[in-house]
N, C-alpha and C. Protein backbone atom coordinates (compact mmCIF):
# COMPACT_ATOMS: atom_id res chain seq x y z
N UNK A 1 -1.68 -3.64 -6.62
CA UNK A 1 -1.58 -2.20 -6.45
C UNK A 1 -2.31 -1.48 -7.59
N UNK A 2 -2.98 -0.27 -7.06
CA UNK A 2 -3.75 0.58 -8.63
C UNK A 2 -2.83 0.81 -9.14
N UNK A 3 -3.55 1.31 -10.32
CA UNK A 3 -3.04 2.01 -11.84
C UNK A 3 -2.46 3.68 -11.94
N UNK A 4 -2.80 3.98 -10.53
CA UNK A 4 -2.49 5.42 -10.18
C UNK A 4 -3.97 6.39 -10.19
N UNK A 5 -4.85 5.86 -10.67
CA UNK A 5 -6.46 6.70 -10.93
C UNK A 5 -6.59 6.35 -9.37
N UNK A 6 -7.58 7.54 -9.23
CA UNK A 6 -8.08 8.30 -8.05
C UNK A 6 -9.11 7.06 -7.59
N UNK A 7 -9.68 6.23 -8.29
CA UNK A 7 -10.88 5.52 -8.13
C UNK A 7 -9.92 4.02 -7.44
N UNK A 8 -8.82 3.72 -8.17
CA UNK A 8 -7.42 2.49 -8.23
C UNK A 8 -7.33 3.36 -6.39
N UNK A 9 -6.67 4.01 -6.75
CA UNK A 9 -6.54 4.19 -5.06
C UNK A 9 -6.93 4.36 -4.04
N UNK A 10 -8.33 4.65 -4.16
CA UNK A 10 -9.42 4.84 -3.56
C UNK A 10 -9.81 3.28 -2.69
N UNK A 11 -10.15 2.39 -3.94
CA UNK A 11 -10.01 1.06 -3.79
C UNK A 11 -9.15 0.28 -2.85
N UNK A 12 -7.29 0.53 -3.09
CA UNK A 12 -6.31 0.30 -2.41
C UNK A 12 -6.76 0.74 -1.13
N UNK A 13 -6.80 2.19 -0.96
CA UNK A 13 -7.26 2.30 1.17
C UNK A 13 -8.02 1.69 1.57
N UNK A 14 -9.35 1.67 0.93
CA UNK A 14 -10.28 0.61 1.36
C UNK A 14 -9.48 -0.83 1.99
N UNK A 15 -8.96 -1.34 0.91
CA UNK A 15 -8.58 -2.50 1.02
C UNK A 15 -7.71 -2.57 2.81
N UNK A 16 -6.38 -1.74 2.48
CA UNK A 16 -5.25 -1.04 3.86
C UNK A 16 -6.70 -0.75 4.64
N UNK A 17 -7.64 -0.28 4.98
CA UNK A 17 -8.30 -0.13 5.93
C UNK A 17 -9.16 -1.38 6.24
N UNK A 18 -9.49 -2.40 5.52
CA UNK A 18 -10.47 -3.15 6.17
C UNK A 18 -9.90 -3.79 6.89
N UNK A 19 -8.62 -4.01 7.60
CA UNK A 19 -7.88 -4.54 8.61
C UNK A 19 -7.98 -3.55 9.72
N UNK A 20 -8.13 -2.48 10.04
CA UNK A 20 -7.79 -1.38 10.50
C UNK A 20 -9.00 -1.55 12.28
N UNK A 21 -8.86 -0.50 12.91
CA UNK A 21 -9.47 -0.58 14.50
C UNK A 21 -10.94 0.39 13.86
N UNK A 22 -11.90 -0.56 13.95
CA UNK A 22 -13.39 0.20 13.71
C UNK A 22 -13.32 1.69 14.25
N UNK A 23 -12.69 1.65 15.24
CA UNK A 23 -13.05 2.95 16.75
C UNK A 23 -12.16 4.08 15.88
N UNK A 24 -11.46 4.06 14.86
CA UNK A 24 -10.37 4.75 14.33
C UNK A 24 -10.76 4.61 12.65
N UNK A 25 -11.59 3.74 12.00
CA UNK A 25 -11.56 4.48 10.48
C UNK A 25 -12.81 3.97 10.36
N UNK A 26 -13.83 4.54 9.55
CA UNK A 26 -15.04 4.72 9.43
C UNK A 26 -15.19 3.71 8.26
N UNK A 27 -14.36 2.98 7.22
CA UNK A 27 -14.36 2.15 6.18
C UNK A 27 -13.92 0.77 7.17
N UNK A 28 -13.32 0.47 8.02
CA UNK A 28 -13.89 -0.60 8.73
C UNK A 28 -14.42 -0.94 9.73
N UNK A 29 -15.08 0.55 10.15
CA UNK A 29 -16.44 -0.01 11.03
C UNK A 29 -17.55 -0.46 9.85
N UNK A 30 -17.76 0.20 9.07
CA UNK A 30 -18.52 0.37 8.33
C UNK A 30 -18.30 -1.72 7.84
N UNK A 31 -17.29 -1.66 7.54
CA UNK A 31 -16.82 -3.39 7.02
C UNK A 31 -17.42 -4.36 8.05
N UNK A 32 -17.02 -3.62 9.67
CA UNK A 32 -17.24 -4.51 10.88
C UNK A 32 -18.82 -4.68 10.92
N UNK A 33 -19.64 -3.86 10.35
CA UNK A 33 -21.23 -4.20 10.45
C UNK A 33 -21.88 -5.11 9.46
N UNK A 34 -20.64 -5.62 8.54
CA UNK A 34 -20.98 -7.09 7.96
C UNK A 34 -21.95 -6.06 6.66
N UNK A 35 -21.75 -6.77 5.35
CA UNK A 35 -22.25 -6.99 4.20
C UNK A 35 -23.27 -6.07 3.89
N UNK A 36 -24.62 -6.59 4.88
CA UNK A 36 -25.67 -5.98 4.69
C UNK A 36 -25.59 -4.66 4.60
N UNK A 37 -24.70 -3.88 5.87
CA UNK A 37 -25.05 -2.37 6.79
C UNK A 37 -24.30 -1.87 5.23
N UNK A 38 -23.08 -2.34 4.88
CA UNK A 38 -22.53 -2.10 3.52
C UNK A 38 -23.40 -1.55 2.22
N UNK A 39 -24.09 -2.22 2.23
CA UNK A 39 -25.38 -2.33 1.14
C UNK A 39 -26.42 -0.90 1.56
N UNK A 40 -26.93 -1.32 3.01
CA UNK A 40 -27.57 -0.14 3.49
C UNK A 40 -27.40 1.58 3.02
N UNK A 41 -25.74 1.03 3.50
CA UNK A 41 -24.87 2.76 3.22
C UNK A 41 -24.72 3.06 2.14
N UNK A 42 -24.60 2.06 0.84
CA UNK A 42 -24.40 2.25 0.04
C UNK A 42 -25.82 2.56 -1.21
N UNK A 43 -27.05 2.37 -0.85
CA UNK A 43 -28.30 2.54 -0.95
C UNK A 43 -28.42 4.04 -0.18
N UNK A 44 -28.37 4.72 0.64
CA UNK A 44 -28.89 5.75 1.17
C UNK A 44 -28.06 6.93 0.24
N UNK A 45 -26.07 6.47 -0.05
CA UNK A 45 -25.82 7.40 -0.97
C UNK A 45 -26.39 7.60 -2.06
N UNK A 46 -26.61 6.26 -3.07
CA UNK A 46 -27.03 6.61 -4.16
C UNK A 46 -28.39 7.41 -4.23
N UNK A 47 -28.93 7.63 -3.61
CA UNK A 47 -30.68 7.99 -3.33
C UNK A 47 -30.32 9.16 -3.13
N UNK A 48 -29.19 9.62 -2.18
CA UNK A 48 -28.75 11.19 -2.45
C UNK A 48 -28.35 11.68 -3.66
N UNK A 49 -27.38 11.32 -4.02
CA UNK A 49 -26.63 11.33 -5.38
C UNK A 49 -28.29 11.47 -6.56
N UNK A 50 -28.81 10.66 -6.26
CA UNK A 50 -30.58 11.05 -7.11
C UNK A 50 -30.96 11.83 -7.10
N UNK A 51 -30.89 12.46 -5.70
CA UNK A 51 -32.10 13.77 -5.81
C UNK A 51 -31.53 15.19 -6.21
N UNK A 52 -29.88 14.70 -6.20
CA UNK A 52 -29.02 15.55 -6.38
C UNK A 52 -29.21 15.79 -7.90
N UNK A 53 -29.00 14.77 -8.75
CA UNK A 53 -29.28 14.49 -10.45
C UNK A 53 -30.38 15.55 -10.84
N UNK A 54 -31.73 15.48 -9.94
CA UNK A 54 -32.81 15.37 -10.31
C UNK A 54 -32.98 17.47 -9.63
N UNK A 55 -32.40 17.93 -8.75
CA UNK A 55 -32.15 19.12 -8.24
C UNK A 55 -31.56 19.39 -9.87
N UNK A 56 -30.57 18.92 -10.08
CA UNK A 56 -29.87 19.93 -11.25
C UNK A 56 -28.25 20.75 -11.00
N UNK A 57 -28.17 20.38 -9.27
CA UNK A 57 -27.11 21.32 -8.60
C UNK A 57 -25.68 20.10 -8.84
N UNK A 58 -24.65 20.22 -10.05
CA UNK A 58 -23.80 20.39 -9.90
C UNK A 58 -22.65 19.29 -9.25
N UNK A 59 -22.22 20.67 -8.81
CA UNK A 59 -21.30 20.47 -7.24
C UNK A 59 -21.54 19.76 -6.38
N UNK A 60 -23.24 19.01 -6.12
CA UNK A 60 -23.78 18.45 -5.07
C UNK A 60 -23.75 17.34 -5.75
N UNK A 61 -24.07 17.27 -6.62
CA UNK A 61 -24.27 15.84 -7.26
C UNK A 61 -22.98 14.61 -7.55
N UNK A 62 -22.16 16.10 -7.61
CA UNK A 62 -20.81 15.63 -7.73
C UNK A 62 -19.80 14.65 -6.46
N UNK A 63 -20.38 15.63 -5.22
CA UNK A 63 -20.10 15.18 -4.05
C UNK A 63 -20.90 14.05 -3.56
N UNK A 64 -22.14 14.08 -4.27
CA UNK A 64 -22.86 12.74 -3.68
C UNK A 64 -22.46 11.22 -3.85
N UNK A 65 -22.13 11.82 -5.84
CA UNK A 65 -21.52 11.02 -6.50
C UNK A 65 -20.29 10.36 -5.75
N UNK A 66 -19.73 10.95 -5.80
CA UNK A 66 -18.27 10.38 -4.78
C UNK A 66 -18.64 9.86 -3.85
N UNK A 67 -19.55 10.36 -2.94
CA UNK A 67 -19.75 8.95 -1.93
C UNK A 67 -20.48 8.12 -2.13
N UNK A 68 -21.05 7.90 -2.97
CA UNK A 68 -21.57 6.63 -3.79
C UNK A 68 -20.64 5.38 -4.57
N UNK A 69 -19.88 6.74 -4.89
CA UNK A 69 -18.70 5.71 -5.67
C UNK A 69 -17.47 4.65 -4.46
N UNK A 70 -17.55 5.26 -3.27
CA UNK A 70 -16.59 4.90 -1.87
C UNK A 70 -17.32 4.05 -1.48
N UNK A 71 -19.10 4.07 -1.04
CA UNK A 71 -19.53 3.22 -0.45
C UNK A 71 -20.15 2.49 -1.23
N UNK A 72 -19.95 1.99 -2.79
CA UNK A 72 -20.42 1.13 -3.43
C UNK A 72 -18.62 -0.33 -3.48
N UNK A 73 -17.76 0.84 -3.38
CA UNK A 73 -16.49 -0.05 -3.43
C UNK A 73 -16.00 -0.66 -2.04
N UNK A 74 -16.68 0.08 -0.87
CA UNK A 74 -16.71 -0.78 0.01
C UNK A 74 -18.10 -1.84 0.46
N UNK A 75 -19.05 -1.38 -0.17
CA UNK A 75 -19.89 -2.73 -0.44
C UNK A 75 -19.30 -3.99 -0.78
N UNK A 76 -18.35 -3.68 -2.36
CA UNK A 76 -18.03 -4.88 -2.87
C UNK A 76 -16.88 -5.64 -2.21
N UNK A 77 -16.21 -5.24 -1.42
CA UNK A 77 -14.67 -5.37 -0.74
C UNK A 77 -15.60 -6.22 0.31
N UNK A 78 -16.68 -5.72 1.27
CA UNK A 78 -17.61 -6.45 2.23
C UNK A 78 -18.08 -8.13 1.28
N UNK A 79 -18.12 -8.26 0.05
CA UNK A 79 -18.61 -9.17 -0.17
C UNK A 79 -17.17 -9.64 -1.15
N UNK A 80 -16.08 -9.47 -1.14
CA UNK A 80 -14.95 -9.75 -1.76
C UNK A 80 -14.63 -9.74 -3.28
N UNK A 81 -15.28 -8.54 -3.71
CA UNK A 81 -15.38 -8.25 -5.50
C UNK A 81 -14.31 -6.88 -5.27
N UNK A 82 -13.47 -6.88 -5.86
CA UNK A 82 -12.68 -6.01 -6.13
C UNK A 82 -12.58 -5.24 -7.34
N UNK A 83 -12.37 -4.08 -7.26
CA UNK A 83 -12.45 -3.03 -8.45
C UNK A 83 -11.41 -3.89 -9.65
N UNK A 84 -10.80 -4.86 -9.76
CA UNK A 84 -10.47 -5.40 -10.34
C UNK A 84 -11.49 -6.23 -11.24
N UNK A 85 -11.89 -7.25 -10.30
CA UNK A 85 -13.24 -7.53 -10.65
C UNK A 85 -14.34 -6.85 -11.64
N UNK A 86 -14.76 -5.54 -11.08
CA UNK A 86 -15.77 -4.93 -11.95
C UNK A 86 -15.16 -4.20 -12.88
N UNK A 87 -13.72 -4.25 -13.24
CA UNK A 87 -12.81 -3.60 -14.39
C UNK A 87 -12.99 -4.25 -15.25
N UNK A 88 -13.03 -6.00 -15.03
CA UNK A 88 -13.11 -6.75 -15.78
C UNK A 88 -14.17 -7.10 -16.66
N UNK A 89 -14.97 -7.13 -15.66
CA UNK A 89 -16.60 -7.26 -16.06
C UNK A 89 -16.73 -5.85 -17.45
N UNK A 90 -16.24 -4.83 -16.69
CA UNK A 90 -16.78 -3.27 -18.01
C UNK A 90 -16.12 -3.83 -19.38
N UNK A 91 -14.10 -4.50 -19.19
CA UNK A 91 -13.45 -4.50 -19.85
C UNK A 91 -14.08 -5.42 -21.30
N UNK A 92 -14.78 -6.19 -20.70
CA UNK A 92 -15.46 -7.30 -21.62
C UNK A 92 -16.67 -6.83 -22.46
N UNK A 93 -17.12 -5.91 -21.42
CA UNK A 93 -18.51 -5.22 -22.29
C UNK A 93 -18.00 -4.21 -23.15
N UNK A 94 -16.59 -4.15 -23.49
CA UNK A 94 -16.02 -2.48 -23.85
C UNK A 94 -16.64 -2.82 -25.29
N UNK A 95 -16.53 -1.57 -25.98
CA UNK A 95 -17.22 -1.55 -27.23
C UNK A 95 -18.80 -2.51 -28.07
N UNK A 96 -19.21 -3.17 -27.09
CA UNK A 96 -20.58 -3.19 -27.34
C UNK A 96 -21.44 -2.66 -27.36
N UNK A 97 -22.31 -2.65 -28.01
CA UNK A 97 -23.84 -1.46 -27.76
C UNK A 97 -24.44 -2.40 -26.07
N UNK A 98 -24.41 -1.02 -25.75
CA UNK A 98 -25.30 -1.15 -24.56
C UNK A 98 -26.63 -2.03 -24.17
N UNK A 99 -27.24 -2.28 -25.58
CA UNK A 99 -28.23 -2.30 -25.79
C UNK A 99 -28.18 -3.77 -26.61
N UNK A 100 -27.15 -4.38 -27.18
CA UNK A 100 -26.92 -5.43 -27.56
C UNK A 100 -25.90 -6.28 -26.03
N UNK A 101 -25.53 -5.58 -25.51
CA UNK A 101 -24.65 -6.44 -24.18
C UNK A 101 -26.06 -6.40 -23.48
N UNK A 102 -27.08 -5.70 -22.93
CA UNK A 102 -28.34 -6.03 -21.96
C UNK A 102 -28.76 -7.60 -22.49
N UNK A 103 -29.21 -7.61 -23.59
CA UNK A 103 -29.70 -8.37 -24.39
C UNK A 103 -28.99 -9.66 -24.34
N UNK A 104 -27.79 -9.50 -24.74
CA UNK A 104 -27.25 -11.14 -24.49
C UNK A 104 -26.63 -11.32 -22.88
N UNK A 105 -26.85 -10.42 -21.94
CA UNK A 105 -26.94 -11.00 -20.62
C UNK A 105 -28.40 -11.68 -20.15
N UNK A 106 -29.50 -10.80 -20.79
CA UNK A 106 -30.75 -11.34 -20.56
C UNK A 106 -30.97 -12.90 -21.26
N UNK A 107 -30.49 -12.97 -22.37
CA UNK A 107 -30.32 -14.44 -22.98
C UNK A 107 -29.57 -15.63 -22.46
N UNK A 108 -28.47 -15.35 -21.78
CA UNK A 108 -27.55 -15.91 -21.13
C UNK A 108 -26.20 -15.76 -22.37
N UNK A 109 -25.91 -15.03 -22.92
CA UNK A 109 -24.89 -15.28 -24.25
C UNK A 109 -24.06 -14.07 -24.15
C-alpha cells in the first residue's frame, strides 16, 4: 500500500485497475495493448510535456507533466517495475552528485 503521496496512490489505482474490464478503464485497456502501446503512450506524453517546457506556459506543462508521470507508471506496471522499484533505484542515488552517480553507472560501479 502507498505512503499516502499523490504519486504512492496514483501507482496503487494503476495497480486496482490493471485487473479491471478494458471497455470500462482506460489504464487497462491501455495495459491490454501489451508493453509496447504502453511505451508508445508514454513517449507521445512526454513530447507534449516538451513542447510545453519549451512554450514557457505553466499550467500546461504542469498538466502534461502529470500525464507523463501516469503513463510512465503505467508503462512500468506493463513491464512489472513498480514505483517501489524506481523509489529504490532514486533511494540509492540519494545524495550523490548527479554527475558522479552518471559516471559510476557508465563504469559499471
Amino acid at each position: 500500500m502507498s505512503d499516502g503521496s499523490t504519486i504512492a496512490r496514483l501507482s496503487d489505482r494503476i495497480a486496482e485497475r490493471a485487473g479491471a474490464d478494458p471497455e470500462s478503464s482506460w489504464t487497462a485497456k491501455l495495459l491490454a495493448r501489451g508493453p509496447e502501446k504502453c511505451a508508445e503512450k508514454f513517449g507521445e506524453e512526454s513530447v507534449e510535456a516538451i513542447i510545453e517546457a519549451v512554450r514557457g506556459d505553466r499550467e500546461k506543462l504542469a498538466s502534461e507533466a502529470a500525464d507523463a508521470i501516469y503513463h510512465l507508471l503505467v508503462m512500468c506496471r506493463a513491464r512489472d517495475v513498480s514505483l517501489a522499484d524506481i523509489e529504490a533505484v532514486l533511494e540509492a542515488r540519494e545524495g550523490r552528485s548527479g554527475i558522479d552517480e552518471k559516471a559510476a553507472r557508465k563504469s559499471g560501479g
